[in-house]
Protein backbone atom coordinates (compact mmCIF):
# COMPACT_ATOMS: atom_id res chain seq x y z
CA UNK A 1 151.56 16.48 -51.11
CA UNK A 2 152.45 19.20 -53.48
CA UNK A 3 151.35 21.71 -51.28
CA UNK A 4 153.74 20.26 -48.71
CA UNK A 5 156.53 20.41 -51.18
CA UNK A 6 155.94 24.14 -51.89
CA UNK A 7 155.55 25.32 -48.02
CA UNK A 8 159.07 23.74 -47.41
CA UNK A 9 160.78 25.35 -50.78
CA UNK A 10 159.01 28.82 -49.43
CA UNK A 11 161.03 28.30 -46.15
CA UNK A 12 164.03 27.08 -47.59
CA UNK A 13 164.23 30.68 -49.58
CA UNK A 14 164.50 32.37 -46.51
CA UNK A 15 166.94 30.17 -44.55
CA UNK A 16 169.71 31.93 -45.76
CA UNK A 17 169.20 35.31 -45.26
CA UNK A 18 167.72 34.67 -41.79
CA UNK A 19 171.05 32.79 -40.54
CA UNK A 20 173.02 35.63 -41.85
CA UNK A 21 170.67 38.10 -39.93
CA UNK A 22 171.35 35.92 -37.06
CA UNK A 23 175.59 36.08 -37.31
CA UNK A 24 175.59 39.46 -37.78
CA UNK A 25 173.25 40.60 -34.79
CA UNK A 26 175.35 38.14 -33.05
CA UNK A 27 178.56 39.64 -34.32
CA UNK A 28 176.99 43.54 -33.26
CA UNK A 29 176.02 42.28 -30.20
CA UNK A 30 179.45 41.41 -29.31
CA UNK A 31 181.01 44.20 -31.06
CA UNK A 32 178.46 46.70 -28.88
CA UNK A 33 179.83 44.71 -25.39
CA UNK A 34 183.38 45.13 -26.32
CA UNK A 35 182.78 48.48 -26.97
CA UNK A 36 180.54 49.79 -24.00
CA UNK A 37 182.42 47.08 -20.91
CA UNK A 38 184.27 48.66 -18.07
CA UNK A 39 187.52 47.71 -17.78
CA UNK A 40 188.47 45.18 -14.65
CA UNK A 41 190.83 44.71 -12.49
CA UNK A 42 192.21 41.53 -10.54
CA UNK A 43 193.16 42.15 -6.89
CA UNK A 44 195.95 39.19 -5.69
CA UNK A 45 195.75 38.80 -2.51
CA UNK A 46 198.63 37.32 -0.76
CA UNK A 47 197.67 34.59 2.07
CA UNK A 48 199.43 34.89 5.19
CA UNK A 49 201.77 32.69 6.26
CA UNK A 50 201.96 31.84 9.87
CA UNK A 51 204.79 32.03 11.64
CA UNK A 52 203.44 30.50 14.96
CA UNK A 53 205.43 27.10 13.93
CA UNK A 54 204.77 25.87 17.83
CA UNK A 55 201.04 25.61 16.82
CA UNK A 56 200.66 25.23 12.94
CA UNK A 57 203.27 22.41 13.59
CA UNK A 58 200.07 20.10 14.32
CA UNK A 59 197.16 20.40 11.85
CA UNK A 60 194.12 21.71 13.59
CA UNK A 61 191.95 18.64 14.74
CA UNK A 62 188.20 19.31 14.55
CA UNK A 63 186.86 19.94 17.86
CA UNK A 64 182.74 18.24 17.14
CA UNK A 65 184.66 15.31 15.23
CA UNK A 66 186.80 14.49 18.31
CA UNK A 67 183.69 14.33 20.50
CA UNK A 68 182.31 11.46 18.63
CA UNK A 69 185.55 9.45 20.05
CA UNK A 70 188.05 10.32 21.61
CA UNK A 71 189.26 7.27 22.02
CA UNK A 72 189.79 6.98 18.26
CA UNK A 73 192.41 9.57 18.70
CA UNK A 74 194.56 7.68 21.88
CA UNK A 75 198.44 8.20 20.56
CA UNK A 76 197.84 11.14 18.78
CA UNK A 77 199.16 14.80 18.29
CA UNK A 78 195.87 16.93 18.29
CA UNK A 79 195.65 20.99 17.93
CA UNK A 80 192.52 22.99 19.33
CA UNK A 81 192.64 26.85 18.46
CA UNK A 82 189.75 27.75 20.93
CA UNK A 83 188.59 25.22 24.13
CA UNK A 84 187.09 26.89 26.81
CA UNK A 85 187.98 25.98 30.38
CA UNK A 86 184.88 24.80 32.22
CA UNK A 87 186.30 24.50 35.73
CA UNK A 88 189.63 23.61 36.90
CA UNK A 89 191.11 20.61 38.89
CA UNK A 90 193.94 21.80 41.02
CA UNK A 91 196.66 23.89 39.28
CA UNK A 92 197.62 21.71 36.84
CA UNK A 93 194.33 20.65 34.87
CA UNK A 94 190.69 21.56 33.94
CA UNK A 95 188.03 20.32 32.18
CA UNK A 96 186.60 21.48 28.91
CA UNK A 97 183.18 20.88 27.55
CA UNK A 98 182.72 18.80 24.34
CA UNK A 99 180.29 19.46 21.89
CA UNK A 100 178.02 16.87 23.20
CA UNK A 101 178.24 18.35 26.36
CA UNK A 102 180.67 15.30 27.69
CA UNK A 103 182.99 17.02 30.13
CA UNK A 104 186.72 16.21 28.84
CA UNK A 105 189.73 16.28 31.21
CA UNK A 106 193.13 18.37 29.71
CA UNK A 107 196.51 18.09 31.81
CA UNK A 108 198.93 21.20 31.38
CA UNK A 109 201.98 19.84 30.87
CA UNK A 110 204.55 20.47 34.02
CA UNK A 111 207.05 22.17 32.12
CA UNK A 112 203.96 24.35 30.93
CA UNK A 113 203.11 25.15 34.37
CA UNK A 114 206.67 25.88 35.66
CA UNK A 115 206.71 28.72 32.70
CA UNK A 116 203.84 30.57 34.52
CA UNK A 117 200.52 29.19 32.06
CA UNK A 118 197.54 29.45 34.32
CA UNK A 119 194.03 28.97 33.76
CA UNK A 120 190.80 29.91 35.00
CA UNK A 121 187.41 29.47 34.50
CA UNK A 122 185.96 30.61 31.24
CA UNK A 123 189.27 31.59 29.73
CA UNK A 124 189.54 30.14 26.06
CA UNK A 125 192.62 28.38 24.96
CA UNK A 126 194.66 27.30 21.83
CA UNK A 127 196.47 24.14 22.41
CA UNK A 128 198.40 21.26 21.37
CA UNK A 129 198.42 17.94 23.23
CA UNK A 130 198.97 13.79 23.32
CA UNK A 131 195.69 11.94 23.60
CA UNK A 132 196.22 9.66 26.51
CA UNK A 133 194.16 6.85 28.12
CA UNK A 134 193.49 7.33 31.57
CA UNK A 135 194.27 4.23 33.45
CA UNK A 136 195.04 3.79 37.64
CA UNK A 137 199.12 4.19 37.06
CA UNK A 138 198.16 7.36 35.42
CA UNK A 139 196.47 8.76 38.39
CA UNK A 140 198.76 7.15 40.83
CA UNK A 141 201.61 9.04 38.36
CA UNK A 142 199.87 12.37 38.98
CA UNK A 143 199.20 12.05 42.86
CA UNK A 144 203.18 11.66 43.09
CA UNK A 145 203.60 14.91 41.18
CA UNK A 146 201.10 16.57 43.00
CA UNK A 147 199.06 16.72 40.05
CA UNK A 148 196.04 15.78 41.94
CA UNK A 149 195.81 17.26 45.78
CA UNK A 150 193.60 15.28 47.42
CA UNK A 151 191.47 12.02 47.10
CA UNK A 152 188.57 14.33 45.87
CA UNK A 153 190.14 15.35 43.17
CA UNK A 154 191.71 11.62 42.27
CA UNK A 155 188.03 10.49 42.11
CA UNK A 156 186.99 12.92 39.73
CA UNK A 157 189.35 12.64 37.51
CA UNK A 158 188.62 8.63 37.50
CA UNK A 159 185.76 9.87 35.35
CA UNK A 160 187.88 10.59 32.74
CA UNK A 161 188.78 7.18 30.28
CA UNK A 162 191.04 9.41 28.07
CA UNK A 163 192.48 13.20 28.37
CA UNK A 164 195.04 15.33 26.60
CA UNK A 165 198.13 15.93 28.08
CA UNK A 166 198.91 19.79 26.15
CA UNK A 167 202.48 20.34 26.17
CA UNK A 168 202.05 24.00 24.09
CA UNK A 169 199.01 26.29 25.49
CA UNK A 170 198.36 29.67 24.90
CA UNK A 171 195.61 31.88 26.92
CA UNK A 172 193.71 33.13 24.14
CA UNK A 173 191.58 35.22 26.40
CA UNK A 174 187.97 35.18 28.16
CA UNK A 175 184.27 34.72 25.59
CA UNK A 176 183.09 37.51 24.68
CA UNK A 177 179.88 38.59 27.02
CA UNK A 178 176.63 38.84 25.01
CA UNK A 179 176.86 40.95 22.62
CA UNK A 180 180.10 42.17 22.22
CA UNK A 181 180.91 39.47 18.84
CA UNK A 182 183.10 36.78 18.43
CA UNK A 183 186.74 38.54 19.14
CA UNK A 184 187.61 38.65 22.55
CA UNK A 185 190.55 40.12 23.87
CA UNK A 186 193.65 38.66 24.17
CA UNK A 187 195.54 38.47 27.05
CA UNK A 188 197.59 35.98 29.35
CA UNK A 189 200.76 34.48 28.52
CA UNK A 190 202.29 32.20 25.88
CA UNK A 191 204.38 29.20 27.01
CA UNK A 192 205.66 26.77 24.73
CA UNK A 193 207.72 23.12 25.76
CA UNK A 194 208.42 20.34 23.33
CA UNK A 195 208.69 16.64 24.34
């Protein structure tokens, strides 16, 4: 045991030094990083504010989370900032393609279509709508406003158990083809109507 007692007083002889060795290489490395760092700069970077009020109005609704259930969403204000137009039904409505490849009817709004908004196949949209339930006054509502033409197009619109009626659309433009990125071109008209 007394050669225990002497290995630990031979240690405890060096402690000292050693932990002032290790402050002042600590204290030199430091010193040497002051010295030798570049200088930085901080960029701020002001966010833009939009000043499209017609659309930022309604907080963009996620378009996968509304496939899940649209129903859930009957009542409500809802914004999409890019649904594609699958095909149309008559002038004054189309269909759109959900996530889970359920085909969704949107109504344009009739004030919306008096401005001059058209659509066409393809063409991408940003809009803002009502989530409706579709029920047989509805339709019998849009064959008296010549909504719907015919009985064709009354029976497929019965497919439909909810739809958006958009009162503000925008023709963002057609997809890009293959290839040519994500920014397509913009073009159409803007038309805006509140209820």
């Amino acid at each position: 045991m007394a050669e225990g007692a002497q290995t630990r007083g031979g240690a405890g002889r060096l402690t000292v030094p050693l932990g002032i060795v290790a402050v002042a290489s600590v204290g030199a490395f430091l010193y040497w990083l002051y010295v030798t760092a570049q200088p930085t700069t901080v960029a701020v970077v002001q966010e833009e504010v939009p000043t499209d009020t017609a659309f930022t109005s309604v907080p963009a609704t996620d378009f996968a989370l509304f496939a899940t259930g649209p129903q859930n969403y009957v009542g409500m204000r809802v914004r999409f900032d890019s649904i594609k137009v699958a095909s149309r039904l008559g002038t004054q409505a189309f269909w759109t393609q959900l996530p889970n490849e359920t085909p969704f009817l949107v109504r344009l709004d009739s004030a919306l279509v008096a401005s001059g908004i058209a659509v066409a196949s393809g063409e991408v949209l940003r809009l803002v709508g009502t989530v409706h339930k579709m029920t047989d006054s509805v339709l019998d509502d849009w064959e008296a406003r010549q909504v719907l033409a015919d009985d064709m197009q009354r029976a497929e619109a019965e497919f439909a158990t909810t739809f958006i009626q958009a009162d503000r659309a925008e023709v963002k433009g057609n997809p890009p083809a293959a290839g040519e990125g994500a920014s397509g071109a913009q073009s159409g008209g803007q038309a805006n109507q509140s209820q």
